[in-house]
PDB file of N, CA and C in Angstrom:
ATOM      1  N   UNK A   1     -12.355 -40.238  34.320  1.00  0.00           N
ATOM      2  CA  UNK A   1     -12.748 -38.936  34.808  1.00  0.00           C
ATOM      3  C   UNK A   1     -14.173 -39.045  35.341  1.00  0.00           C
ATOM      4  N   UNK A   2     -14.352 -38.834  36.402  1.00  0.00           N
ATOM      5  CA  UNK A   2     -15.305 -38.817  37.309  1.00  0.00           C
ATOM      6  C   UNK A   2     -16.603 -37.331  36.653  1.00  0.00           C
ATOM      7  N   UNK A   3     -17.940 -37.192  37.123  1.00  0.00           N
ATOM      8  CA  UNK A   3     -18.795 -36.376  36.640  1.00  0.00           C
ATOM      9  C   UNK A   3     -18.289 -34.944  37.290  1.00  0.00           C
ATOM     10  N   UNK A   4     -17.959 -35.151  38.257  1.00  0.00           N
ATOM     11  CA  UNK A   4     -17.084 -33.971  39.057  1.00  0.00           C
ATOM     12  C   UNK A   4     -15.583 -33.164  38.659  1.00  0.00           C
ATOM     13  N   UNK A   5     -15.518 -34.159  38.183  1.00  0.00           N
ATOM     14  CA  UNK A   5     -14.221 -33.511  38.008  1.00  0.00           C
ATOM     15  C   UNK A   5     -14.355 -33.180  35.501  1.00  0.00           C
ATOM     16  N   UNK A   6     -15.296 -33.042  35.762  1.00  0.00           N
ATOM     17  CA  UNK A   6     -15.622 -32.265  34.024  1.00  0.00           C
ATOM     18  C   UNK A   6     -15.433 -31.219  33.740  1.00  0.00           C
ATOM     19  N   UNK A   7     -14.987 -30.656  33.039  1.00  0.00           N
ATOM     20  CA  UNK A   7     -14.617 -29.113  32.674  1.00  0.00           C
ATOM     21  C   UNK A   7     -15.688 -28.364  32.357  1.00  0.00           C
ATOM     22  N   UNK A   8     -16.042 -27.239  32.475  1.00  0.00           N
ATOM     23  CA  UNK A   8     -17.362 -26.237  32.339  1.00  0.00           C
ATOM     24  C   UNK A   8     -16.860 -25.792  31.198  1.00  0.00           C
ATOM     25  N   UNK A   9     -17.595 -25.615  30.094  1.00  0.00           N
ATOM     26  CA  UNK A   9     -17.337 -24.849  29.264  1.00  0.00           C
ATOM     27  C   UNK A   9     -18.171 -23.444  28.900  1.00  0.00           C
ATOM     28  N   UNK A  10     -17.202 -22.403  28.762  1.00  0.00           N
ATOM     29  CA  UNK A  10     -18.036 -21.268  28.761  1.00  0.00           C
ATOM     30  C   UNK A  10     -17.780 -20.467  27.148  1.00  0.00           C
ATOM     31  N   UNK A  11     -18.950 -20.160  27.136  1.00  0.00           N
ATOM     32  CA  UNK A  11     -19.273 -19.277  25.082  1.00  0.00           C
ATOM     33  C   UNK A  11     -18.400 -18.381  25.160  1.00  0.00           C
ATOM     34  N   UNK A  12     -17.572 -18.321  24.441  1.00  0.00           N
ATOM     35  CA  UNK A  12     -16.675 -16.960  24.317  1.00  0.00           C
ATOM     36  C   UNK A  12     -17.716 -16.024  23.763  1.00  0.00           C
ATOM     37  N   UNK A  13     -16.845 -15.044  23.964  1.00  0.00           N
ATOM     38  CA  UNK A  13     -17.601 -13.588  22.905  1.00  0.00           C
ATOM     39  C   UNK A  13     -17.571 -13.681  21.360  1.00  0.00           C
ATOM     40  N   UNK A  14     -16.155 -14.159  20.849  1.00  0.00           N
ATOM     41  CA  UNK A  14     -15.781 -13.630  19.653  1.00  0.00           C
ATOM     42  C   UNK A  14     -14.456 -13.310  19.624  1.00  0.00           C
ATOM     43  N   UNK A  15     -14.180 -12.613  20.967  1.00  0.00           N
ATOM     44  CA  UNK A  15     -13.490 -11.398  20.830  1.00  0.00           C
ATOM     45  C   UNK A  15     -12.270 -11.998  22.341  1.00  0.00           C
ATOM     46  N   UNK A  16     -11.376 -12.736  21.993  1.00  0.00           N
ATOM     47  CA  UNK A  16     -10.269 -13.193  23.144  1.00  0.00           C
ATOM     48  C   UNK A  16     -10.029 -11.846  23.814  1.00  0.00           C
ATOM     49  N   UNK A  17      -9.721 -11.138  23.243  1.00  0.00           N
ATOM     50  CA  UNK A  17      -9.114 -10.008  24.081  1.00  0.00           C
ATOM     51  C   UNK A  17     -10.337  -9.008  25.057  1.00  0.00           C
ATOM     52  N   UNK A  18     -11.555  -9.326  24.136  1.00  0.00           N
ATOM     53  CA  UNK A  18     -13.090  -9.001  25.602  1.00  0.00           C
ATOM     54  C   UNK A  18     -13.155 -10.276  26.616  1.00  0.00           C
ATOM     55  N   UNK A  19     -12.897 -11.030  25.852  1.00  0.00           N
ATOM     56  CA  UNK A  19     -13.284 -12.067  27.289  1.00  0.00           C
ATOM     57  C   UNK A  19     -12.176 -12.318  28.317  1.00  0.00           C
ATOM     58  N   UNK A  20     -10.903 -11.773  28.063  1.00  0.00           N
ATOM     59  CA  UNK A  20      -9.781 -11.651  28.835  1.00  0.00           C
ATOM     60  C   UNK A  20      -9.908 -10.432  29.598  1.00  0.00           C
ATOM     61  N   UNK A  21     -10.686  -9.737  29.603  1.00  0.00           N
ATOM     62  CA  UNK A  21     -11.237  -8.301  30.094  1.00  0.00           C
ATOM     63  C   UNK A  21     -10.087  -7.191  29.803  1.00  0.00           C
ATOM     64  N   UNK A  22      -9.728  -7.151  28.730  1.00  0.00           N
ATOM     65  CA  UNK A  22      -8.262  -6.248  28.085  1.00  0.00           C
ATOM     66  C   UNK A  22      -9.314  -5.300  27.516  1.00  0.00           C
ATOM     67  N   UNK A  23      -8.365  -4.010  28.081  1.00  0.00           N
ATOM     68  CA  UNK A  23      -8.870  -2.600  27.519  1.00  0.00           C
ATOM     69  C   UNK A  23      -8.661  -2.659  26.265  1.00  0.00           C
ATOM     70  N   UNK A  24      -9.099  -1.757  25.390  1.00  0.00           N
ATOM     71  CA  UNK A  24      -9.941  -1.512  23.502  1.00  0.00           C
ATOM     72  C   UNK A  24      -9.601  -3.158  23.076  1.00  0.00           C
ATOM     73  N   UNK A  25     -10.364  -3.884  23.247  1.00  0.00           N
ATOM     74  CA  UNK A  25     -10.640  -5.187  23.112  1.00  0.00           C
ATOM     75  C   UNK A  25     -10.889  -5.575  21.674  1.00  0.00           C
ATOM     76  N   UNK A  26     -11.744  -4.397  20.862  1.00  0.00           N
ATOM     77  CA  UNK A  26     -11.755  -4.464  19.687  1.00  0.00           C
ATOM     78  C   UNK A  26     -11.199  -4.408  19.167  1.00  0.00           C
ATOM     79  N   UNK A  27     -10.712  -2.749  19.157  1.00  0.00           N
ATOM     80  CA  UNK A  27      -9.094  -2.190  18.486  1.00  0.00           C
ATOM     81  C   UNK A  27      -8.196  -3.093  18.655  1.00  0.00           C
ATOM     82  N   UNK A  28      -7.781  -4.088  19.598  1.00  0.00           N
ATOM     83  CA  UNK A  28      -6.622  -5.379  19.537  1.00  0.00           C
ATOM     84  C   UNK A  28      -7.157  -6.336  18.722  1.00  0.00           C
ATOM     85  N   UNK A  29      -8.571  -6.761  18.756  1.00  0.00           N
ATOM     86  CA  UNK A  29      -8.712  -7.954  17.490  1.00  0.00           C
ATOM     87  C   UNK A  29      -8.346  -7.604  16.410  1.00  0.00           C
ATOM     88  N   UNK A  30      -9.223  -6.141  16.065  1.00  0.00           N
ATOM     89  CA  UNK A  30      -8.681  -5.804  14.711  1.00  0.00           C
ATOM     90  C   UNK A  30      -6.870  -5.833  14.380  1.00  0.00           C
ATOM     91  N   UNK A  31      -6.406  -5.086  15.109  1.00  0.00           N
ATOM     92  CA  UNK A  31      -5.127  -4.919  14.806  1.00  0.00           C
ATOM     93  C   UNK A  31      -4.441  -6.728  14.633  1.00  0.00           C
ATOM     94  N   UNK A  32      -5.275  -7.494  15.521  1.00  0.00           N
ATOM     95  CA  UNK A  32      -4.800  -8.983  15.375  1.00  0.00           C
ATOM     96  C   UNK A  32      -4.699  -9.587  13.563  1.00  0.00           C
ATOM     97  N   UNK A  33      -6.190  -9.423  13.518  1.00  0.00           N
ATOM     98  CA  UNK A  33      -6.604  -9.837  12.337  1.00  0.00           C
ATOM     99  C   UNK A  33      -6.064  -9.172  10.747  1.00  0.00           C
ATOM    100  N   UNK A  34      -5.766  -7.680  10.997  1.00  0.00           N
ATOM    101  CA  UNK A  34      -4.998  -7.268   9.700  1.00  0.00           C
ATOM    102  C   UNK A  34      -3.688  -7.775  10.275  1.00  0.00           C
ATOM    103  N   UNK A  35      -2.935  -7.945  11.250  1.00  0.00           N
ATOM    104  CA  UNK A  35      -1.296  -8.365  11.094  1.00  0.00           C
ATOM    105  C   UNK A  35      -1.491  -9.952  10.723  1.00  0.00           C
ATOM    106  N   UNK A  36      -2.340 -11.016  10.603  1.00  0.00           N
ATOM    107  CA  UNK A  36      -2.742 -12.267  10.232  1.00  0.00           C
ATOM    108  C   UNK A  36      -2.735 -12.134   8.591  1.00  0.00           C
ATOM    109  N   UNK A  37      -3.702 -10.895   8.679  1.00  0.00           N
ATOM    110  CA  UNK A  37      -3.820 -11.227   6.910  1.00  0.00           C
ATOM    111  C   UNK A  37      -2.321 -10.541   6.665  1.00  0.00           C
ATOM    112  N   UNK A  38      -1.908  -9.731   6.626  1.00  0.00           N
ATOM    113  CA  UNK A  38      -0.484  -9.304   6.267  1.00  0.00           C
ATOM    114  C   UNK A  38       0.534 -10.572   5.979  1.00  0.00           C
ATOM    115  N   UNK A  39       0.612 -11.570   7.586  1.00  0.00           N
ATOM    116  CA  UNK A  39       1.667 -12.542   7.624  1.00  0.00           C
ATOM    117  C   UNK A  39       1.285 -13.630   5.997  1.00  0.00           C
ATOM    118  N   UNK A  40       0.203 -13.477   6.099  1.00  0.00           N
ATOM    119  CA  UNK A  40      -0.637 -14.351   4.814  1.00  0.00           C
ATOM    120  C   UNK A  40      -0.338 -14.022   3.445  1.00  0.00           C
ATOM    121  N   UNK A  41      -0.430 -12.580   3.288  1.00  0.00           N
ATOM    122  CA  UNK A  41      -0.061 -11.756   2.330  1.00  0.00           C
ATOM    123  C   UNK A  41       1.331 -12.268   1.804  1.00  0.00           C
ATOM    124  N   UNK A  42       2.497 -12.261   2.896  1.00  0.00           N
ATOM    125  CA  UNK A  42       3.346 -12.157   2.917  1.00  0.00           C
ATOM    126  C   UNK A  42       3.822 -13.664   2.055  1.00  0.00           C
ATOM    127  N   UNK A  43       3.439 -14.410   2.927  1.00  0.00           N
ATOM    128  CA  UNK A  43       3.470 -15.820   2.909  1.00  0.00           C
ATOM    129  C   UNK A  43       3.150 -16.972   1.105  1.00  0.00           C
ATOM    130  N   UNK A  44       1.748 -16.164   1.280  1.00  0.00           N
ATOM    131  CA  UNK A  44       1.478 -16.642  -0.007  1.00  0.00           C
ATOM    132  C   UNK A  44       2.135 -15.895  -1.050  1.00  0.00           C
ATOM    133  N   UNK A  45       2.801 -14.793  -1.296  1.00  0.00           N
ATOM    134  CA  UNK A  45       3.687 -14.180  -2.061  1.00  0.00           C
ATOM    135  C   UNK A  45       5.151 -14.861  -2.197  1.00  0.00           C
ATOM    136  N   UNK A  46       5.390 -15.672  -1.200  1.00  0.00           N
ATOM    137  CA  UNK A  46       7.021 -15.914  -0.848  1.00  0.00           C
ATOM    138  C   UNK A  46       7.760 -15.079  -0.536  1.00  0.00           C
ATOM    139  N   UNK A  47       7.133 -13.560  -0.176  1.00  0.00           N
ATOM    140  CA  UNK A  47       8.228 -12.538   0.544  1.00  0.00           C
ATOM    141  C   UNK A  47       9.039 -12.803   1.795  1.00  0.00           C
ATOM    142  N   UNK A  48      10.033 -12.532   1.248  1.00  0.00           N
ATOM    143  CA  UNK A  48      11.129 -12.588   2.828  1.00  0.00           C
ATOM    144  C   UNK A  48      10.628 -11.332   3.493  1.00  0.00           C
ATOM    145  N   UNK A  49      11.266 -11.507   5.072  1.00  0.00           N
ATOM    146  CA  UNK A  49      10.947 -10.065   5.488  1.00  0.00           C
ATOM    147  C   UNK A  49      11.294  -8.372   4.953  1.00  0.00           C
ATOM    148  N   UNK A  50      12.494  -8.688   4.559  1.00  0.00           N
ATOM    149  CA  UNK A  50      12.983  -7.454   3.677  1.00  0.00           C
ATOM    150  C   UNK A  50      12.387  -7.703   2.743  1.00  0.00           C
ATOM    151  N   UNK A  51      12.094  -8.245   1.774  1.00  0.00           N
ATOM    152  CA  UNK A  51      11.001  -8.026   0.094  1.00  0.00           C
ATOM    153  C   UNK A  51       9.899  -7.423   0.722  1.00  0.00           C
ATOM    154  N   UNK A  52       9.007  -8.182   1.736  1.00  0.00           N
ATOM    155  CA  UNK A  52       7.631  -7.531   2.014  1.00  0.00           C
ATOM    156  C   UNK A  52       7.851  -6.280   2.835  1.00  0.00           C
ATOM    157  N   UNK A  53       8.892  -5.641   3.172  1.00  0.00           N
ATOM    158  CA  UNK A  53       8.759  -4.588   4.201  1.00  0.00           C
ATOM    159  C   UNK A  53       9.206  -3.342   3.125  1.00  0.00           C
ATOM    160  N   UNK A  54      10.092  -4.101   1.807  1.00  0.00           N
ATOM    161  CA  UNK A  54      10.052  -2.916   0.336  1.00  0.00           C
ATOM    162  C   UNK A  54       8.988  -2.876   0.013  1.00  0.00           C
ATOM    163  N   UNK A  55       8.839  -3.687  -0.115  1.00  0.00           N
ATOM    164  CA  UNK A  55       7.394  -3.927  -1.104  1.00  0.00           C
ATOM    165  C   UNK A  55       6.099  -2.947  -0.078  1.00  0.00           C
ATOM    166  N   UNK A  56       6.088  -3.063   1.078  1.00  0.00           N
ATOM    167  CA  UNK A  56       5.334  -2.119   1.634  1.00  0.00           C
ATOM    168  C   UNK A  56       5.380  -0.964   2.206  1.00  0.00           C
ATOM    169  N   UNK A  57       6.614  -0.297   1.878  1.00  0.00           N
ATOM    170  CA  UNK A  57       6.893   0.709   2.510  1.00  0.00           C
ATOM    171  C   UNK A  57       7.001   1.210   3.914  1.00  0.00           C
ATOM    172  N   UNK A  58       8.250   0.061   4.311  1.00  0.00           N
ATOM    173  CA  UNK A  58       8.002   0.180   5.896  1.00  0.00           C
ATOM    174  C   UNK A  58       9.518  -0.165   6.159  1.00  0.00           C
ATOM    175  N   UNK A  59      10.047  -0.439   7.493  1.00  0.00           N
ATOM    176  CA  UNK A  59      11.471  -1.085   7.953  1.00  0.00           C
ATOM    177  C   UNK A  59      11.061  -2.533   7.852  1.00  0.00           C
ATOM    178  N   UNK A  60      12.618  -3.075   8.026  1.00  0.00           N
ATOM    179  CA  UNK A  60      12.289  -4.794   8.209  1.00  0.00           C
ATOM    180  C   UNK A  60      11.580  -5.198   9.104  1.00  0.00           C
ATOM    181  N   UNK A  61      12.359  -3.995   9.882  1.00  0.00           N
ATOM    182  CA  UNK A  61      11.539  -4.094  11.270  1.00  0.00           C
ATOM    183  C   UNK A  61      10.133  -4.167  11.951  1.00  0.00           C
ATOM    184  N   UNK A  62       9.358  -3.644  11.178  1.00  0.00           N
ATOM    185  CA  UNK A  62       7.929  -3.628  11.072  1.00  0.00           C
ATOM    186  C   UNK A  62       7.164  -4.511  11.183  1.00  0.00           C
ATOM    187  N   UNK A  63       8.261  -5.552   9.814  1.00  0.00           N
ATOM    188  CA  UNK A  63       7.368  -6.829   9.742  1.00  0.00           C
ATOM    189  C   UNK A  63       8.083  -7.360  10.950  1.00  0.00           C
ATOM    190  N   UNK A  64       9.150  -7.591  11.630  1.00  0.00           N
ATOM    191  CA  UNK A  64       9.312  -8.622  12.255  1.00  0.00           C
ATOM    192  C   UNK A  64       8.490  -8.349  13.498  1.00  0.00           C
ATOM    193  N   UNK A  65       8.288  -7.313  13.503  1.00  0.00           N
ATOM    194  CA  UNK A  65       7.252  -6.612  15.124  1.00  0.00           C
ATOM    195  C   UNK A  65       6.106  -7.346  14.383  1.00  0.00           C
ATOM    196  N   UNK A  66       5.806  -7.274  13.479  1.00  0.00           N
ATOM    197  CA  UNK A  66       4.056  -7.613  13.099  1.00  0.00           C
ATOM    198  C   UNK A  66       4.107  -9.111  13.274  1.00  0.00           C
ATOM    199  N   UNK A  67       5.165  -9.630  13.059  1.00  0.00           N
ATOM    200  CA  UNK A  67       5.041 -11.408  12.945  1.00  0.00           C
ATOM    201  C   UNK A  67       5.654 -11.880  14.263  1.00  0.00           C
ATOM    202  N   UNK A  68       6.108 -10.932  15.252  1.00  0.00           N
ATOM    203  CA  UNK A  68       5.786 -11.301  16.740  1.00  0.00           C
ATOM    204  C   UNK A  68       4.982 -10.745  17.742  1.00  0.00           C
ATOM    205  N   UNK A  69       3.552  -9.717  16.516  1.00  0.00           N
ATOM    206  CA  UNK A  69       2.850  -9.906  17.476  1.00  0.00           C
ATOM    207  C   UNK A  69       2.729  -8.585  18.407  1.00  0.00           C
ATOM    208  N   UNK A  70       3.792  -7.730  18.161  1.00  0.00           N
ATOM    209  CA  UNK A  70       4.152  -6.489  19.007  1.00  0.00           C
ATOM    210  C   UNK A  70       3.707  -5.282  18.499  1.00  0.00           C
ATOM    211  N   UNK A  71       2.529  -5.273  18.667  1.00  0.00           N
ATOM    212  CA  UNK A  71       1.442  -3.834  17.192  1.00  0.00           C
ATOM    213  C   UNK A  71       1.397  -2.644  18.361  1.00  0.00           C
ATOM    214  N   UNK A  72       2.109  -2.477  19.336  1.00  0.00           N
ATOM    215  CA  UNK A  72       1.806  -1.260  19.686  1.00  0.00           C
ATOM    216  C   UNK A  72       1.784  -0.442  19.196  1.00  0.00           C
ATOM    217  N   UNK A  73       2.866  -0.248  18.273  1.00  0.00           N
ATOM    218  CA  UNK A  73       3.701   0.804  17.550  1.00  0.00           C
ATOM    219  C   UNK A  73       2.768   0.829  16.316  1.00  0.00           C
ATOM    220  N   UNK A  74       1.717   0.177  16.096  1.00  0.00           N
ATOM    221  CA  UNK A  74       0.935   0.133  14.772  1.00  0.00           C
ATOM    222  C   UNK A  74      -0.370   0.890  15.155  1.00  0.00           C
ATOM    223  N   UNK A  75      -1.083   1.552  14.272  1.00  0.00           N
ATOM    224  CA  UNK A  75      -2.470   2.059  14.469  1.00  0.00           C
ATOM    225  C   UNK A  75      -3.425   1.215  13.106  1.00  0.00           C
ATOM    226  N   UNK A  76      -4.507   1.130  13.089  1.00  0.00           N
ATOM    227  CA  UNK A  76      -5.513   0.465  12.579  1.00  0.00           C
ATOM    228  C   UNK A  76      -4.902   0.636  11.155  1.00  0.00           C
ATOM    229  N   UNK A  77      -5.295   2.114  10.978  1.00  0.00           N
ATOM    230  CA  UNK A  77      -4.620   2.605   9.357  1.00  0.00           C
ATOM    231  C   UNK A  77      -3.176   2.473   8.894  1.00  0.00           C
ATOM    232  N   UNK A  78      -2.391   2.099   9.898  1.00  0.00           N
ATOM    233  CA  UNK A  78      -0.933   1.642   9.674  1.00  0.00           C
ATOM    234  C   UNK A  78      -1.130   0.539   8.566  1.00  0.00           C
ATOM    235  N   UNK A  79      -1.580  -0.824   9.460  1.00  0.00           N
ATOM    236  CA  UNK A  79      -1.457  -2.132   8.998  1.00  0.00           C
ATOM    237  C   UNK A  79      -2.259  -2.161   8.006  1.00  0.00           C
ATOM    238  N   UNK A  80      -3.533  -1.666   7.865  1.00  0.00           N
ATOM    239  CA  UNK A  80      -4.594  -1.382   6.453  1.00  0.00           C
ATOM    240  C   UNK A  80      -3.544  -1.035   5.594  1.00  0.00           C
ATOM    241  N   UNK A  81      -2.523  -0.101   5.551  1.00  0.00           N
ATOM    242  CA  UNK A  81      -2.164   0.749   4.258  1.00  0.00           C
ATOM    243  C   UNK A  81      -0.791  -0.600   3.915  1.00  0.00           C
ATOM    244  N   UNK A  82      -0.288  -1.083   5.149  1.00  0.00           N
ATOM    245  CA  UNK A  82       0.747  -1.971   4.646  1.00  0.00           C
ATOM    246  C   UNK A  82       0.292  -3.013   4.163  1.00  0.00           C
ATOM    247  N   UNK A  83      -0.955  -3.662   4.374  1.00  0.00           N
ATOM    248  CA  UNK A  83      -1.586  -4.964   3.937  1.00  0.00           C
ATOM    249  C   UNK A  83      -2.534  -4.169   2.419  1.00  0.00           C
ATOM    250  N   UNK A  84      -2.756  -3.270   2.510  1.00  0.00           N
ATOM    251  CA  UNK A  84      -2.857  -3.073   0.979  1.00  0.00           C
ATOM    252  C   UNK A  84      -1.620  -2.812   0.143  1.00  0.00           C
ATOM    253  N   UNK A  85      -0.885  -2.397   0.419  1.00  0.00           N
ATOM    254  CA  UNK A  85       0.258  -2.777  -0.478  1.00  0.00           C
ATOM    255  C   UNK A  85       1.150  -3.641  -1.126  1.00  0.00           C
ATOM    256  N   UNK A  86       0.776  -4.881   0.134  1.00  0.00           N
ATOM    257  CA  UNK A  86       1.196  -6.226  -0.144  1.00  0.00           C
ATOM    258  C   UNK A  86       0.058  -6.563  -0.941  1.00  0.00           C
ATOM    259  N   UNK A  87      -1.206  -6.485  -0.784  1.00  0.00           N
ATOM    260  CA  UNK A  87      -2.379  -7.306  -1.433  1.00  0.00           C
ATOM    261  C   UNK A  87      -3.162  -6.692  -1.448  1.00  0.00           C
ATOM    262  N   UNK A  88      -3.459  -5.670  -2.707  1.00  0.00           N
ATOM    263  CA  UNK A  88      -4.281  -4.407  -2.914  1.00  0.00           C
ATOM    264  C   UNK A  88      -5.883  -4.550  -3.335  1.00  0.00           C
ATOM    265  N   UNK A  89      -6.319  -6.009  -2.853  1.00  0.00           N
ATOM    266  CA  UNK A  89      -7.480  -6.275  -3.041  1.00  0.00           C
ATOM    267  C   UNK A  89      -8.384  -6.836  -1.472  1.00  0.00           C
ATOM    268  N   UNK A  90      -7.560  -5.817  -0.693  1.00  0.00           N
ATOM    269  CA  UNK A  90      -8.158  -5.792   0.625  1.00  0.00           C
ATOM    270  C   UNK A  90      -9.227  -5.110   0.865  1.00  0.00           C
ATOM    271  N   UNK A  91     -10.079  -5.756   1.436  1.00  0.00           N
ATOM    272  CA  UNK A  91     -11.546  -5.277   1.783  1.00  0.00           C
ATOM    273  C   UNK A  91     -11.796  -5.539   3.446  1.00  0.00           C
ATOM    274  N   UNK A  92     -12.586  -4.177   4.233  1.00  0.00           N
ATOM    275  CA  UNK A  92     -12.609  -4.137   5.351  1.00  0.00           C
ATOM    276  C   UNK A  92     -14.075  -3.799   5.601  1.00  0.00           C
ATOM    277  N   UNK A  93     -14.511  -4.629   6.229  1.00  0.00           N
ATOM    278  CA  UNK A  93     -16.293  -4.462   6.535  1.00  0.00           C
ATOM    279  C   UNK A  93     -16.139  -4.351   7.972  1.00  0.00           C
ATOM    280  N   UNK A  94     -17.033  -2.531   8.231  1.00  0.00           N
ATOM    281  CA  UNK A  94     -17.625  -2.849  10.017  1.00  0.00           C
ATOM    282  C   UNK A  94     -18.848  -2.978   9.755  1.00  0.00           C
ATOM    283  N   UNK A  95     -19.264  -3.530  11.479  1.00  0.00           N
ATOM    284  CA  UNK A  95     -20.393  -4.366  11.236  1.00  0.00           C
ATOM    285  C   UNK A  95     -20.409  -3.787  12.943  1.00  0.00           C
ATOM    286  N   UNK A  96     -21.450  -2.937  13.431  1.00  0.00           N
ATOM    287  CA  UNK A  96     -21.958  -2.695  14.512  1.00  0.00           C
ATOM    288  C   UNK A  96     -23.010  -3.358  15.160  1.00  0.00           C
ATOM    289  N   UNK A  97     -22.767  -3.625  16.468  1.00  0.00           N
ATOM    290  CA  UNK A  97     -23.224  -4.669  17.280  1.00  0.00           C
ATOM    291  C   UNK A  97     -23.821  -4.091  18.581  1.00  0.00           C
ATOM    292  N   UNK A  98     -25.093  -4.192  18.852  1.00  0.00           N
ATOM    293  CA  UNK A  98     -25.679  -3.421  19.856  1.00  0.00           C
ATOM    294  C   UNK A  98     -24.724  -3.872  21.501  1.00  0.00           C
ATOM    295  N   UNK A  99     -24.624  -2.811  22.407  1.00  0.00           N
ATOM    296  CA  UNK A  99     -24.158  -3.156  23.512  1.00  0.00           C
ATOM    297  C   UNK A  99     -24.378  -4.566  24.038  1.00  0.00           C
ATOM    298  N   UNK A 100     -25.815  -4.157  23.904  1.00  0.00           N
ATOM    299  CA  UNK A 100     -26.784  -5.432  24.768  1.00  0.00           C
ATOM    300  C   UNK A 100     -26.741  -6.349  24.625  1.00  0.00           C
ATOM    301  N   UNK A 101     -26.126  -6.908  22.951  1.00  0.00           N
ATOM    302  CA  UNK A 101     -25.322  -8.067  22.439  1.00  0.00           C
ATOM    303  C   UNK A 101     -24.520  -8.756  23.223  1.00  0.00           C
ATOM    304  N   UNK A 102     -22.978  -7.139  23.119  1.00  0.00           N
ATOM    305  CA  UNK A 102     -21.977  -7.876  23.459  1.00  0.00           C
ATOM    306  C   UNK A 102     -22.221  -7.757  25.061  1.00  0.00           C
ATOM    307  N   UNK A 103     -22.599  -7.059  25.930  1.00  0.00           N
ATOM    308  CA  UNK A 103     -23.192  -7.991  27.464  1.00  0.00           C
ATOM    309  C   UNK A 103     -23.185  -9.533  27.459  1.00  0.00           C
ATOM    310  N   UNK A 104     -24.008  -9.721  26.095  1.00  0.00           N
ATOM    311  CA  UNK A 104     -24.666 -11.143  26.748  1.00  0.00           C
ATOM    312  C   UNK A 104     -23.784 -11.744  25.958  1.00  0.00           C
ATOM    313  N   UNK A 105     -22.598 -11.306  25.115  1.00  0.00           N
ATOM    314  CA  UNK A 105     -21.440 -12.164  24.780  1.00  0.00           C
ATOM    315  C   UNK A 105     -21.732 -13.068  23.657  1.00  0.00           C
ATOM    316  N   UNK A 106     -23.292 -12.191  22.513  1.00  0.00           N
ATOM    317  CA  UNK A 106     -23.221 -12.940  21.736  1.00  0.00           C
ATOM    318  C   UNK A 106     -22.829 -12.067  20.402  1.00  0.00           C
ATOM    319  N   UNK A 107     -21.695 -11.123  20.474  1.00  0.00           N
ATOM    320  CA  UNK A 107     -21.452 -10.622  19.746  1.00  0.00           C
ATOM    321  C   UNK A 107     -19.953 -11.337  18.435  1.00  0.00           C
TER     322      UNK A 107
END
């Protein structure tokens, strides 16, 4: 590989779904990151999809939308209340980040 032909590498944000320029960019990480801890929840329990979707008060269906990924149908406090039910020692920290930060993408 020639000096020309090198790949540029550029700093992400943090945040795939800001640097993909996707509308509520946040609101999608988050919703990313509680359906992650959920699948985890799930996982390290040995729940099948039906045990964890009793166990949380939801359809089977829920989980299988959550473990492909398809959270439209979910709101922030959805997946909070189902991932505390699977694992009721969930803790959620915000942490506000000046604009001017995330501009310069070091948020």
């Amino acid at each position: 590989m020639s000096k020309d032909d090198e790949l540029a590498i550029t700093r992400g944000s943090g945040n795939v779904f800001r640097d993909a320029g996707l509308p509520d960019a946040d609101t999608e990480l988050l919703k990313a990151d509680l359906s992650a801890a959920i699948l985890r929840a799930q996982r390290q329990q040995g729940l099948t999809n039906a045990a964890a979707a009793q166990k949380a008060g939801v359809d089977e269906g829920d989980i299988s939308r959550i473990r492909r990924c398809d959270l439209d149908r979910f709101t922030i406090d959805r997946l909070v209340r189902i991932l505390n039910r699977l694992d009721p020692r969930v803790s959620v920290v915000v942490e506000f980040v000046p604009r001017a930060k995330l501009a310069q993408g070091r948020a």
